[in-house]
N, C-alpha and C. Protein backbone atom coordinates (compact mmCIF):
# COMPACT_ATOMS: atom_id res chain seq x y z
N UNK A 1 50.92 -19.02 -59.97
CA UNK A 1 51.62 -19.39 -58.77
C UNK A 1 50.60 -19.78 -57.70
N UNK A 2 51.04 -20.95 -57.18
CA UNK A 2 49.96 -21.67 -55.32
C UNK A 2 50.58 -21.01 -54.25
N UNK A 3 49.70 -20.38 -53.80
CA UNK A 3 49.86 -20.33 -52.25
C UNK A 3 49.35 -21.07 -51.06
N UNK A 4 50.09 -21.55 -50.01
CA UNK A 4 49.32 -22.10 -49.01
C UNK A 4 48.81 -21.28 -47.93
N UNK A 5 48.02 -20.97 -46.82
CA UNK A 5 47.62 -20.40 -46.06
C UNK A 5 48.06 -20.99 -44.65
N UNK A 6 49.20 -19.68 -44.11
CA UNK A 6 50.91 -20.11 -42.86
C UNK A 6 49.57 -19.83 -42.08
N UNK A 7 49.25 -21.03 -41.23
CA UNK A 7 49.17 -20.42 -39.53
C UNK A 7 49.80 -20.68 -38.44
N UNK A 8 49.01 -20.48 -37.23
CA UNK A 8 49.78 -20.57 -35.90
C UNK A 8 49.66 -21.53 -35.33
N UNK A 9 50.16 -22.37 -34.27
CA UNK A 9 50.06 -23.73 -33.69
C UNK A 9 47.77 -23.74 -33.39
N UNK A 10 47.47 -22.52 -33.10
CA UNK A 10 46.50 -22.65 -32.84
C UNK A 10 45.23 -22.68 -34.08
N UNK A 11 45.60 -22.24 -35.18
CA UNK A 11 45.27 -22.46 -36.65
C UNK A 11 44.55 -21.07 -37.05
N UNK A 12 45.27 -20.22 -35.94
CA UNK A 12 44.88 -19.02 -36.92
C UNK A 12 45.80 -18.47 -38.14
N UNK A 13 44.87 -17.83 -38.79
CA UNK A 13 45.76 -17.23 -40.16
C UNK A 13 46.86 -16.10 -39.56
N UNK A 14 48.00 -16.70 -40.40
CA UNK A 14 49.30 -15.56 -40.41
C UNK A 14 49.43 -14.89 -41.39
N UNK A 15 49.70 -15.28 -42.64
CA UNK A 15 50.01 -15.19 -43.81
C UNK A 15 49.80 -16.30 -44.87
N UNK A 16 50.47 -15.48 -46.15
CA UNK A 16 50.30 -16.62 -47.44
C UNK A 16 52.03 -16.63 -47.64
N UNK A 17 51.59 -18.42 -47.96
CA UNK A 17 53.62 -18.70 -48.96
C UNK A 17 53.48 -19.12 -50.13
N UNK A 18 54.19 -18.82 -51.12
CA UNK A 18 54.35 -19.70 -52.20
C UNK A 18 54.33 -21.22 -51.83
N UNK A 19 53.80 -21.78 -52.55
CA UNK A 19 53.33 -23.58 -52.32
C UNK A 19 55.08 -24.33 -51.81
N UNK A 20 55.81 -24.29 -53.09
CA UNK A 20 56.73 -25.13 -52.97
C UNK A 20 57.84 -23.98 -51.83
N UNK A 21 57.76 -22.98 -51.92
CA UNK A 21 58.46 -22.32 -50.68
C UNK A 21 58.29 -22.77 -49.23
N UNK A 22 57.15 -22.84 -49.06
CA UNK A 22 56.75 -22.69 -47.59
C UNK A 22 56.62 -24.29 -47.55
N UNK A 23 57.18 -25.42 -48.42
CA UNK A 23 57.84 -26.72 -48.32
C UNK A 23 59.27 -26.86 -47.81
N UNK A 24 59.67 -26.14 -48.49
CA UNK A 24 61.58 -26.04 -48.55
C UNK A 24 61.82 -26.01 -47.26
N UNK A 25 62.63 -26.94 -46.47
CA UNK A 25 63.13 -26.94 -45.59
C UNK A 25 63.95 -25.68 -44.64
N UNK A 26 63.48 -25.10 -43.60
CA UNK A 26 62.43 -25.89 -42.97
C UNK A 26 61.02 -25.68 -43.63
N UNK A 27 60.13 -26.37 -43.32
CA UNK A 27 59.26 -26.07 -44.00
C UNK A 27 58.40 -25.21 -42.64
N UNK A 28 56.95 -24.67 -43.00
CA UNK A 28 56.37 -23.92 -42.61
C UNK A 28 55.15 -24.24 -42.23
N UNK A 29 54.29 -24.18 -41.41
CA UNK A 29 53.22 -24.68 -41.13
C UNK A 29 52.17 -23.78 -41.81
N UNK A 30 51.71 -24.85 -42.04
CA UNK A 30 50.24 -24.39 -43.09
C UNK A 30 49.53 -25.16 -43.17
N UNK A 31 47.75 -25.00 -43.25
CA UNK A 31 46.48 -25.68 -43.63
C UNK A 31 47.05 -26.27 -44.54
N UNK A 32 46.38 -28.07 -44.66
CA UNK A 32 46.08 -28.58 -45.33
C UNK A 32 44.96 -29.62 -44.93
N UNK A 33 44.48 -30.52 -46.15
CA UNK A 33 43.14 -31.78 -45.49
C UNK A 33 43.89 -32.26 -46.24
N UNK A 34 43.47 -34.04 -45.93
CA UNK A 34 43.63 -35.61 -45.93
C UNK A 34 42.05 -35.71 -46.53
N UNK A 35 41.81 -36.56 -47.50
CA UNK A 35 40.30 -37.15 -47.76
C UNK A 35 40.31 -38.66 -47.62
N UNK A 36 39.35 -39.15 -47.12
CA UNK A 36 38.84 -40.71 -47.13
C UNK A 36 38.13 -41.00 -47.43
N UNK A 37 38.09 -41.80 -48.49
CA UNK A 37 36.96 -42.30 -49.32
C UNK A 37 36.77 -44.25 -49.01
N UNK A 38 35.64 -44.10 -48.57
CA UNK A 38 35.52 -45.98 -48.41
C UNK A 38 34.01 -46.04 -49.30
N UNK A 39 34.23 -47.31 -49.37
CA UNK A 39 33.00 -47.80 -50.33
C UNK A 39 32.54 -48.78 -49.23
N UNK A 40 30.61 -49.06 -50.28
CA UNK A 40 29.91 -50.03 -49.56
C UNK A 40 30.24 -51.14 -48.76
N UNK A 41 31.53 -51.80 -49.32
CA UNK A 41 31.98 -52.61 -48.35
C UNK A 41 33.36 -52.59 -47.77
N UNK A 42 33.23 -51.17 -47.37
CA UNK A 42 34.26 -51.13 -46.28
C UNK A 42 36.09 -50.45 -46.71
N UNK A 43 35.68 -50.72 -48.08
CA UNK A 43 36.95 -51.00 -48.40
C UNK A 43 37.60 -48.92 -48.60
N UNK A 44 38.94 -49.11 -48.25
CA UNK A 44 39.26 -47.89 -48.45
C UNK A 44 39.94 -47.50 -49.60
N UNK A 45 39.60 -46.15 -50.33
CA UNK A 45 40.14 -45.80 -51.56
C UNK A 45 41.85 -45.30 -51.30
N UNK A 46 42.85 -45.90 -51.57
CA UNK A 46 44.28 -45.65 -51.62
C UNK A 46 44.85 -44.93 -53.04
N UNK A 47 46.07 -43.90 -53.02
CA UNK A 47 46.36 -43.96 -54.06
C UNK A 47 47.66 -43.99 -53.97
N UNK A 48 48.67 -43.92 -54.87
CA UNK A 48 49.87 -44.09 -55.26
C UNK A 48 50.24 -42.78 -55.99
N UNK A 49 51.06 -41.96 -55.02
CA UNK A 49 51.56 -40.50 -55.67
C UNK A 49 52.06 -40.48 -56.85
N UNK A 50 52.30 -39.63 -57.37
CA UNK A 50 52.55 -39.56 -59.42
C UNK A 50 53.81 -39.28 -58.66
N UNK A 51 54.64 -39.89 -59.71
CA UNK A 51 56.75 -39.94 -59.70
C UNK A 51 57.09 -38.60 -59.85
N UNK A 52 56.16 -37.61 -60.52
CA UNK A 52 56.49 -36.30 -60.80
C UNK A 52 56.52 -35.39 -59.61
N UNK A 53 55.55 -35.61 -58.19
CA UNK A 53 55.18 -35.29 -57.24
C UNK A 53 57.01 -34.87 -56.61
N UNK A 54 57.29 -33.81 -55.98
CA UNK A 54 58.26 -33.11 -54.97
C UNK A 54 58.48 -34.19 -53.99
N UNK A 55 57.64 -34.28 -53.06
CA UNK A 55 57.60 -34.63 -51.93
C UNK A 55 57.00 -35.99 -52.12
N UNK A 56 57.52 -36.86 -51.63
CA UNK A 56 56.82 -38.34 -51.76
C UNK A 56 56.39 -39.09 -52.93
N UNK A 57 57.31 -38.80 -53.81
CA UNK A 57 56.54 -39.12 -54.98
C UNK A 57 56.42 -40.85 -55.41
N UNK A 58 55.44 -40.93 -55.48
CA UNK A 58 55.49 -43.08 -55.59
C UNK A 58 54.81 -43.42 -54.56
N UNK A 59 54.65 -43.05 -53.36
CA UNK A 59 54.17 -43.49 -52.18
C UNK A 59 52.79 -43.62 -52.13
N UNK A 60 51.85 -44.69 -51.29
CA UNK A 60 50.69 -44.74 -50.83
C UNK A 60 50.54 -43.72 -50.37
N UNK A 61 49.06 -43.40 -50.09
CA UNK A 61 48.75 -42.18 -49.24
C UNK A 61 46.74 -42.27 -48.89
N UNK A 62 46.15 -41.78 -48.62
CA UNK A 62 45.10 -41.78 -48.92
C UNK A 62 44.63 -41.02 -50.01
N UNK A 63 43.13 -41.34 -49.70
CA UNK A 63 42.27 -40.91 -51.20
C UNK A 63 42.59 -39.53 -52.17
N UNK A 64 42.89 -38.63 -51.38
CA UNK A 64 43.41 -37.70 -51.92
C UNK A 64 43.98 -36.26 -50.77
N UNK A 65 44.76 -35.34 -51.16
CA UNK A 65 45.29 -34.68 -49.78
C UNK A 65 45.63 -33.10 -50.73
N UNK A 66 45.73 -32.39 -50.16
CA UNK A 66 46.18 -31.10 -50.74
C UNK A 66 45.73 -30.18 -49.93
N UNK A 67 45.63 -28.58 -50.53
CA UNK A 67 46.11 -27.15 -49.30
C UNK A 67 44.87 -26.66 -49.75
N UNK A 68 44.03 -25.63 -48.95
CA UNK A 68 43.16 -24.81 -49.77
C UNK A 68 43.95 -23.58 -49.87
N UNK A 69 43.29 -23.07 -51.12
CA UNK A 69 43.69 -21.76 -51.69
C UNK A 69 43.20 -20.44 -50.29
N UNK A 70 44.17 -19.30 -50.82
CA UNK A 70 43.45 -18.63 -49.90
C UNK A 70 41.99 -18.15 -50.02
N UNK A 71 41.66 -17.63 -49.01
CA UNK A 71 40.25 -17.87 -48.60
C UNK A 71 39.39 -19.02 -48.94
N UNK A 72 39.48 -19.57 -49.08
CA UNK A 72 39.03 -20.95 -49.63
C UNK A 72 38.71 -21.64 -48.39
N UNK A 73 37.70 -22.10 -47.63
CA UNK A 73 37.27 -23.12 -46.89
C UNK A 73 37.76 -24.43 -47.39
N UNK A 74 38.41 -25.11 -46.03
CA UNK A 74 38.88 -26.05 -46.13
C UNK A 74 37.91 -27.28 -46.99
N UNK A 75 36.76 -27.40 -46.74
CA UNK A 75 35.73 -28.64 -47.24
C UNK A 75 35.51 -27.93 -48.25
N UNK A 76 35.83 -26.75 -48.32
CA UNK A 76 35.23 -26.79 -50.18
C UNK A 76 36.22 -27.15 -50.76
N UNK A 77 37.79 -26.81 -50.48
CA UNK A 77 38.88 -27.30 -50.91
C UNK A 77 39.34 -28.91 -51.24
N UNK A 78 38.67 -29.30 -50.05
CA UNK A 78 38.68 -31.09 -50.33
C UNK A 78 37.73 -31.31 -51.52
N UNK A 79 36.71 -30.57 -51.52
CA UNK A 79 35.51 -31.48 -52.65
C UNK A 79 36.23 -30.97 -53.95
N UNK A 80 36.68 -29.81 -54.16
CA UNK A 80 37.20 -29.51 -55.40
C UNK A 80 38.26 -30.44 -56.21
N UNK A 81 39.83 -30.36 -54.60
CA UNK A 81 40.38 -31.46 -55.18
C UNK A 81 40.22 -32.86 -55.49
N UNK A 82 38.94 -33.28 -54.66
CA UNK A 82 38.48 -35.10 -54.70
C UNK A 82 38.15 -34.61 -56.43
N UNK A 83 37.48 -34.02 -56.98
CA UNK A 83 36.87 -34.09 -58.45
C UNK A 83 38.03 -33.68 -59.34
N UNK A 84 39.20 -32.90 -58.65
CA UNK A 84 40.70 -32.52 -59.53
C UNK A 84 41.18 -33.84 -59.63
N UNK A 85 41.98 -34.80 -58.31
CA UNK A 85 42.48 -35.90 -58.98
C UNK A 85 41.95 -36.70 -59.01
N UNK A 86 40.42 -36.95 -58.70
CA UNK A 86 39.79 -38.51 -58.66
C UNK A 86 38.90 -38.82 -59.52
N UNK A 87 38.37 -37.34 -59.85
CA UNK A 87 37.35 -37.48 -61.12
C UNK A 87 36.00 -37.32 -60.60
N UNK A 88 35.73 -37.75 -59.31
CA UNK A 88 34.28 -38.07 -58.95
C UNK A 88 34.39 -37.11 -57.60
N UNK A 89 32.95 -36.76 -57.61
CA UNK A 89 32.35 -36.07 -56.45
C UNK A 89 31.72 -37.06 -55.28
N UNK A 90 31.54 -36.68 -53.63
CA UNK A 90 30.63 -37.00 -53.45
C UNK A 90 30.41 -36.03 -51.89
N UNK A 91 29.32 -36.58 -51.36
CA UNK A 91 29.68 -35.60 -49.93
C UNK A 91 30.46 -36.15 -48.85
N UNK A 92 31.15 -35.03 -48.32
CA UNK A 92 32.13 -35.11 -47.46
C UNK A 92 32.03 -34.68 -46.06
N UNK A 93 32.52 -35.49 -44.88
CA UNK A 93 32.26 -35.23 -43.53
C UNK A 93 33.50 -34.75 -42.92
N UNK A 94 33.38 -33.64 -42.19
CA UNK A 94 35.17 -33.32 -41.47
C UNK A 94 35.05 -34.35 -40.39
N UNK A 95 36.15 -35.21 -39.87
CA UNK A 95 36.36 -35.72 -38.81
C UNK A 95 36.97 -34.99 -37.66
N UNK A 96 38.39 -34.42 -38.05
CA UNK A 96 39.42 -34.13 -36.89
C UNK A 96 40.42 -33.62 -38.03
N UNK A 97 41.09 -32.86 -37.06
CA UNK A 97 42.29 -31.73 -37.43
C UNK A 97 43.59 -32.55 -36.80
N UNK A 98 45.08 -32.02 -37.89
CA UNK A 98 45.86 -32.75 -36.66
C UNK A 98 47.37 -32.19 -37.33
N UNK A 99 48.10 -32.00 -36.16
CA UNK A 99 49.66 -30.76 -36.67
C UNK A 99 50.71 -32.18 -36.97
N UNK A 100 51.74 -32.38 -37.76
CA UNK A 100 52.62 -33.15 -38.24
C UNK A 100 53.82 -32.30 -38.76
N UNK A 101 55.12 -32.64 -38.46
CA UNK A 101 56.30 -32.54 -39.43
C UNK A 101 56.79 -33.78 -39.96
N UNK A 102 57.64 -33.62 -41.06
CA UNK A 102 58.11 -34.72 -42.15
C UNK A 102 59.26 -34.34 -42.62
N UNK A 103 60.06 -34.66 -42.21
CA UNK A 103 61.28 -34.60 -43.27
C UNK A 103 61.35 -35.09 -44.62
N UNK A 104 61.23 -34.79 -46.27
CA UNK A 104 61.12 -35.77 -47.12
C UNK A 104 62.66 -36.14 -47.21
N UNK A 105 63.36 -35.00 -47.73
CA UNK A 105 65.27 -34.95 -47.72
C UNK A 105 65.40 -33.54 -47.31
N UNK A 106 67.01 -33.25 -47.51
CA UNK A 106 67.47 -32.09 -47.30
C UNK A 106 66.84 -30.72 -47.43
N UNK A 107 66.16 -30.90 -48.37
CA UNK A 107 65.43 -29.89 -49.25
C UNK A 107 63.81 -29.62 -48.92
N UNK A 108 63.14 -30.77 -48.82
CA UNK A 108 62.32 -30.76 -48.70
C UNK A 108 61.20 -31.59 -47.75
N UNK A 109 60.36 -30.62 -46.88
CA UNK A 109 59.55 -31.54 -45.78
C UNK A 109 57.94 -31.09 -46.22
N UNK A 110 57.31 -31.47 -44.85
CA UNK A 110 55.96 -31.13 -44.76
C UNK A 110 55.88 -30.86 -42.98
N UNK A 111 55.06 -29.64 -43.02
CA UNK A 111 54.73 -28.85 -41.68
C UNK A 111 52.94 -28.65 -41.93
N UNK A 112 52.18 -29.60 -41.47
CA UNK A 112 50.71 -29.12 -41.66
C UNK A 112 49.86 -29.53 -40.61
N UNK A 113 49.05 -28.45 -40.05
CA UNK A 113 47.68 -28.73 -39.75
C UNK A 113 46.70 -29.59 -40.85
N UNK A 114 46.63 -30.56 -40.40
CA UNK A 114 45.47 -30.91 -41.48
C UNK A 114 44.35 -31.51 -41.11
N UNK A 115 43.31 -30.91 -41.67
CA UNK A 115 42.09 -31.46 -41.66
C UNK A 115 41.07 -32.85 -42.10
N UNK A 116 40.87 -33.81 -41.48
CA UNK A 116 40.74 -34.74 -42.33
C UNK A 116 39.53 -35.48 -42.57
N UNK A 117 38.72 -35.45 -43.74
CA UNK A 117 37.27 -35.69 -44.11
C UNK A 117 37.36 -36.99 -44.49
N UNK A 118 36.08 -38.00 -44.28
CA UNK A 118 35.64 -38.90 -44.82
C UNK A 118 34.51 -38.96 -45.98
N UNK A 119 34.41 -39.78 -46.58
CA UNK A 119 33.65 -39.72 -47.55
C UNK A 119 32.95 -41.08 -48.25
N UNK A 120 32.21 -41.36 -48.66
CA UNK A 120 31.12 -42.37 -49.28
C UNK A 120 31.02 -42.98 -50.82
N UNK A 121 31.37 -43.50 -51.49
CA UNK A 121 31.55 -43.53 -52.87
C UNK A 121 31.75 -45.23 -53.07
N UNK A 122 30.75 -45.60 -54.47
CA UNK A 122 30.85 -46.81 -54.86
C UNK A 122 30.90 -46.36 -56.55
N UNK A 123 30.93 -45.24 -57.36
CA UNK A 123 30.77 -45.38 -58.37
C UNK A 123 32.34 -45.53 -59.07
N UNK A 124 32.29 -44.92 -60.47
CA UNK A 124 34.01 -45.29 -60.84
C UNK A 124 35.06 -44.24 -60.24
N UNK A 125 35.99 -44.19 -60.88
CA UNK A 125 37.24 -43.03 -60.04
C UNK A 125 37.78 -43.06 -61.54
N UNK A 126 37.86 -41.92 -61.89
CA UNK A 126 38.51 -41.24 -63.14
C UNK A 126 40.06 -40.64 -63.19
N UNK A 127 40.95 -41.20 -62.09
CA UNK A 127 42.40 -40.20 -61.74
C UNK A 127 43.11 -39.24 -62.71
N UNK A 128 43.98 -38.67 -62.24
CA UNK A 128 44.35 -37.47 -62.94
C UNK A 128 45.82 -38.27 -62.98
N UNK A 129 46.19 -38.68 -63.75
CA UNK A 129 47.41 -39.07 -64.18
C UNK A 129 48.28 -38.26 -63.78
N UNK A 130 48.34 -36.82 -63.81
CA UNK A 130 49.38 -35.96 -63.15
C UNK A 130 49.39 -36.11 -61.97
N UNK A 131 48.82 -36.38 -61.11
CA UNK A 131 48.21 -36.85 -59.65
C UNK A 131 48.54 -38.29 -59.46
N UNK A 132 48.36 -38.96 -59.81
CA UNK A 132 48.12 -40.47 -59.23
C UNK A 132 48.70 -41.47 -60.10
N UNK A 133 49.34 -42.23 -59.54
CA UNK A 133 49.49 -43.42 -60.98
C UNK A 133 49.05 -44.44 -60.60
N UNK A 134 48.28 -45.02 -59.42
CA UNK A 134 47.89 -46.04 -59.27
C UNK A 134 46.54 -45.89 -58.07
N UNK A 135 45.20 -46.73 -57.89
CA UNK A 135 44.52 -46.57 -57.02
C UNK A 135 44.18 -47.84 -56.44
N UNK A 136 43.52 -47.99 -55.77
CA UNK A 136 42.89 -49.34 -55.23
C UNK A 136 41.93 -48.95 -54.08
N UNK A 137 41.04 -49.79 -53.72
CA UNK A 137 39.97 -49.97 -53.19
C UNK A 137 40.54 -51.04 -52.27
N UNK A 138 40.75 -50.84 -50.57
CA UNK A 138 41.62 -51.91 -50.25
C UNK A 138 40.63 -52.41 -48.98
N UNK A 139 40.57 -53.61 -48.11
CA UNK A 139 39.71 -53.34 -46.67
C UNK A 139 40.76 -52.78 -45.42
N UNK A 140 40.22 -51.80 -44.93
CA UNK A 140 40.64 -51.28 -43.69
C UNK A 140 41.42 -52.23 -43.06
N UNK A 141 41.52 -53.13 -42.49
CA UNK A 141 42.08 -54.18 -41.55
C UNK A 141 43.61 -54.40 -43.00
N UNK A 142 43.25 -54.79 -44.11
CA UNK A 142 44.76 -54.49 -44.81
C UNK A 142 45.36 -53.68 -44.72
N UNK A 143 44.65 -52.89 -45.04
CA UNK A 143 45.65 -51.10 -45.22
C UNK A 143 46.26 -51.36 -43.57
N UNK A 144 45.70 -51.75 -42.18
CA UNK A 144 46.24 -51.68 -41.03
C UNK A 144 47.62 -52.82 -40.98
N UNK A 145 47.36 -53.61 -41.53
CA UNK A 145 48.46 -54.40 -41.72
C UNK A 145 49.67 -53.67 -42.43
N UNK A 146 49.34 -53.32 -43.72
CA UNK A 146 50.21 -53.19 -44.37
C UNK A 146 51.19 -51.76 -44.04
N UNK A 147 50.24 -50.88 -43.11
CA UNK A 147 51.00 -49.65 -42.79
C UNK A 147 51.67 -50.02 -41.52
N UNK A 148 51.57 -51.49 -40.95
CA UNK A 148 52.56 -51.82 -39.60
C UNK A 148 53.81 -52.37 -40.45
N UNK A 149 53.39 -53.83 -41.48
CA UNK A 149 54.51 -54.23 -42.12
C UNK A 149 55.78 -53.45 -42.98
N UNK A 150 55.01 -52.47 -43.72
CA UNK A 150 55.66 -51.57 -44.89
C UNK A 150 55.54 -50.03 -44.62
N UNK A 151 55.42 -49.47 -43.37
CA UNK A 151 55.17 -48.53 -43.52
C UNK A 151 56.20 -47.08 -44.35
N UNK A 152 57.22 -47.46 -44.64
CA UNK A 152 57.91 -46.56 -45.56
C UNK A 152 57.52 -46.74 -46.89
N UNK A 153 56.35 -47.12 -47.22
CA UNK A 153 55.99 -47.05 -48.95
C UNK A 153 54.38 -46.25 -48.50
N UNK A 154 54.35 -45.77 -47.25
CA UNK A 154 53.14 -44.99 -46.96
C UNK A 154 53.71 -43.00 -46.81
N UNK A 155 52.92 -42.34 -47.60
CA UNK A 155 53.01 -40.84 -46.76
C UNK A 155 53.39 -40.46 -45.69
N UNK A 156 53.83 -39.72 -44.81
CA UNK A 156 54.04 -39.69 -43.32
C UNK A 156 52.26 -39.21 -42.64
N UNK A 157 52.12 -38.43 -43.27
CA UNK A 157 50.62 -38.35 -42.98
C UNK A 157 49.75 -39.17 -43.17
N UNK A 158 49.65 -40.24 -44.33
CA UNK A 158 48.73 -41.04 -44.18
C UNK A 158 49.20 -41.97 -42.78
N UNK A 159 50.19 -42.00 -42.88
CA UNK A 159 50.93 -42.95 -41.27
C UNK A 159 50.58 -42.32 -39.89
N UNK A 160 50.35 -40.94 -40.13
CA UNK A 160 50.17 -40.42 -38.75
C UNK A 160 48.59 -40.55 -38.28
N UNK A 161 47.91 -40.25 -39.27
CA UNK A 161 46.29 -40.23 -39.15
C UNK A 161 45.32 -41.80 -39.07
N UNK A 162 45.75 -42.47 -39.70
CA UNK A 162 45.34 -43.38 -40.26
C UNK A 162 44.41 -44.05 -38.52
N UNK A 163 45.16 -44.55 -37.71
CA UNK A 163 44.49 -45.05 -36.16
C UNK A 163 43.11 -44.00 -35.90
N UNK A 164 43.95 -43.06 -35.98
CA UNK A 164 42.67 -42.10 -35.88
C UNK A 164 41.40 -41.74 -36.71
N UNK A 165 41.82 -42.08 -37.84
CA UNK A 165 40.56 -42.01 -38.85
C UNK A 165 39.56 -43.60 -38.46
N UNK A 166 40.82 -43.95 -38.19
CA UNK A 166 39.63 -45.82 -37.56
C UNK A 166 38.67 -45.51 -36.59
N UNK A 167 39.26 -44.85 -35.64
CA UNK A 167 38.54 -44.34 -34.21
C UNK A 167 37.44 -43.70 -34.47
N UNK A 168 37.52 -42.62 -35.93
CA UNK A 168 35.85 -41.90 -36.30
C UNK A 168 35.39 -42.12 -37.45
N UNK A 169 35.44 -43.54 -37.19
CA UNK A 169 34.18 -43.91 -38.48
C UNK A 169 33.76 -45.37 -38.26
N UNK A 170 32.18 -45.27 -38.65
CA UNK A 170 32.00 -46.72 -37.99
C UNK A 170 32.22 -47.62 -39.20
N UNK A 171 32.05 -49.02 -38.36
CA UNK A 171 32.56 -50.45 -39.80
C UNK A 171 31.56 -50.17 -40.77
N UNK A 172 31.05 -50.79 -41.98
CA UNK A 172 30.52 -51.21 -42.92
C UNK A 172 30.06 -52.18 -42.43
């Protein structure tokens, strides 16, 4: 069984929930990180949620996103999961923290603090098929287009962060 780690608007620890519990509407606020992965030229790593996924399943999102375990530091939690669904390691920078709700349906939302790291990578990406069914390597200025034109085939979180991840990181 996953637990997420419940905190307070201010991000101290409350307690632990079962993963898909402390989803269920309402849902519950809890740690999580966002990862960003861009390559040498600029371009940003996207993926496409696995159909099997609860919450959003099919949707763009960024490079990869998930909860740390308890006690688990958040950046160790990102590097673990970047090598769970992406296959590849590399080093990772925290940018900025940031609180969101989501309605997915009746049943099910998202309530998270999340933390959100950038990251450096030109080699291959190995995905976890249970994780991902699709990736791409896209340039920033698209992904900005395409999350004004289409933004309901994006995460709500990758939608909420995304301006802001522009703001802390420089071009290629």
């Amino acid at each position: 069984m996953e637990y997420v780690v419940l905190v307070d608007e201010q991000d101290n620890e409350i307690g632990l929930e079962e993963k898909f519990a402390a989803h269920m509407s309402p849902p519950q606020l809890h740690r999580a990180f966002s990862v960003f992965i861009l390559n040498a030229k600029g371009q940003l790593l996207i993926q496409k949620r696995n159909l099997e996924k609860k919450t959003w399943p099919g949707f763009w999102s960024n490079s990869c996103c998930s909860h740390p375990r308890p006690q688990e530091p958040v950046a160790v939690a990102a590097q673990r999961r970047l090598e769970e669904e992406l296959g590849f390691a590399c080093k990772i920078d925290f940018l900025f923290k940031f609180q969101y709700m989501a309605q997915y349906d009746k049943n099910w939302g998202e309530h998270e603090l999340d933390y959100v790291f950038v990251g450096y990578y030109n080699g291959s990406v190995h995905p976890n098929a249970l994780e991902v069914d699709e990736w791409a390597f896209v340039p920033l200025n698209q992904v900005d287009e395409e999350l004004e034109k289409n933004p309901n085939v994006y995460t709500p979180w990758f939608r909420k962060c995304f301006q802001n991840f522009l703001a802390h990181v420089e071009p290629v």
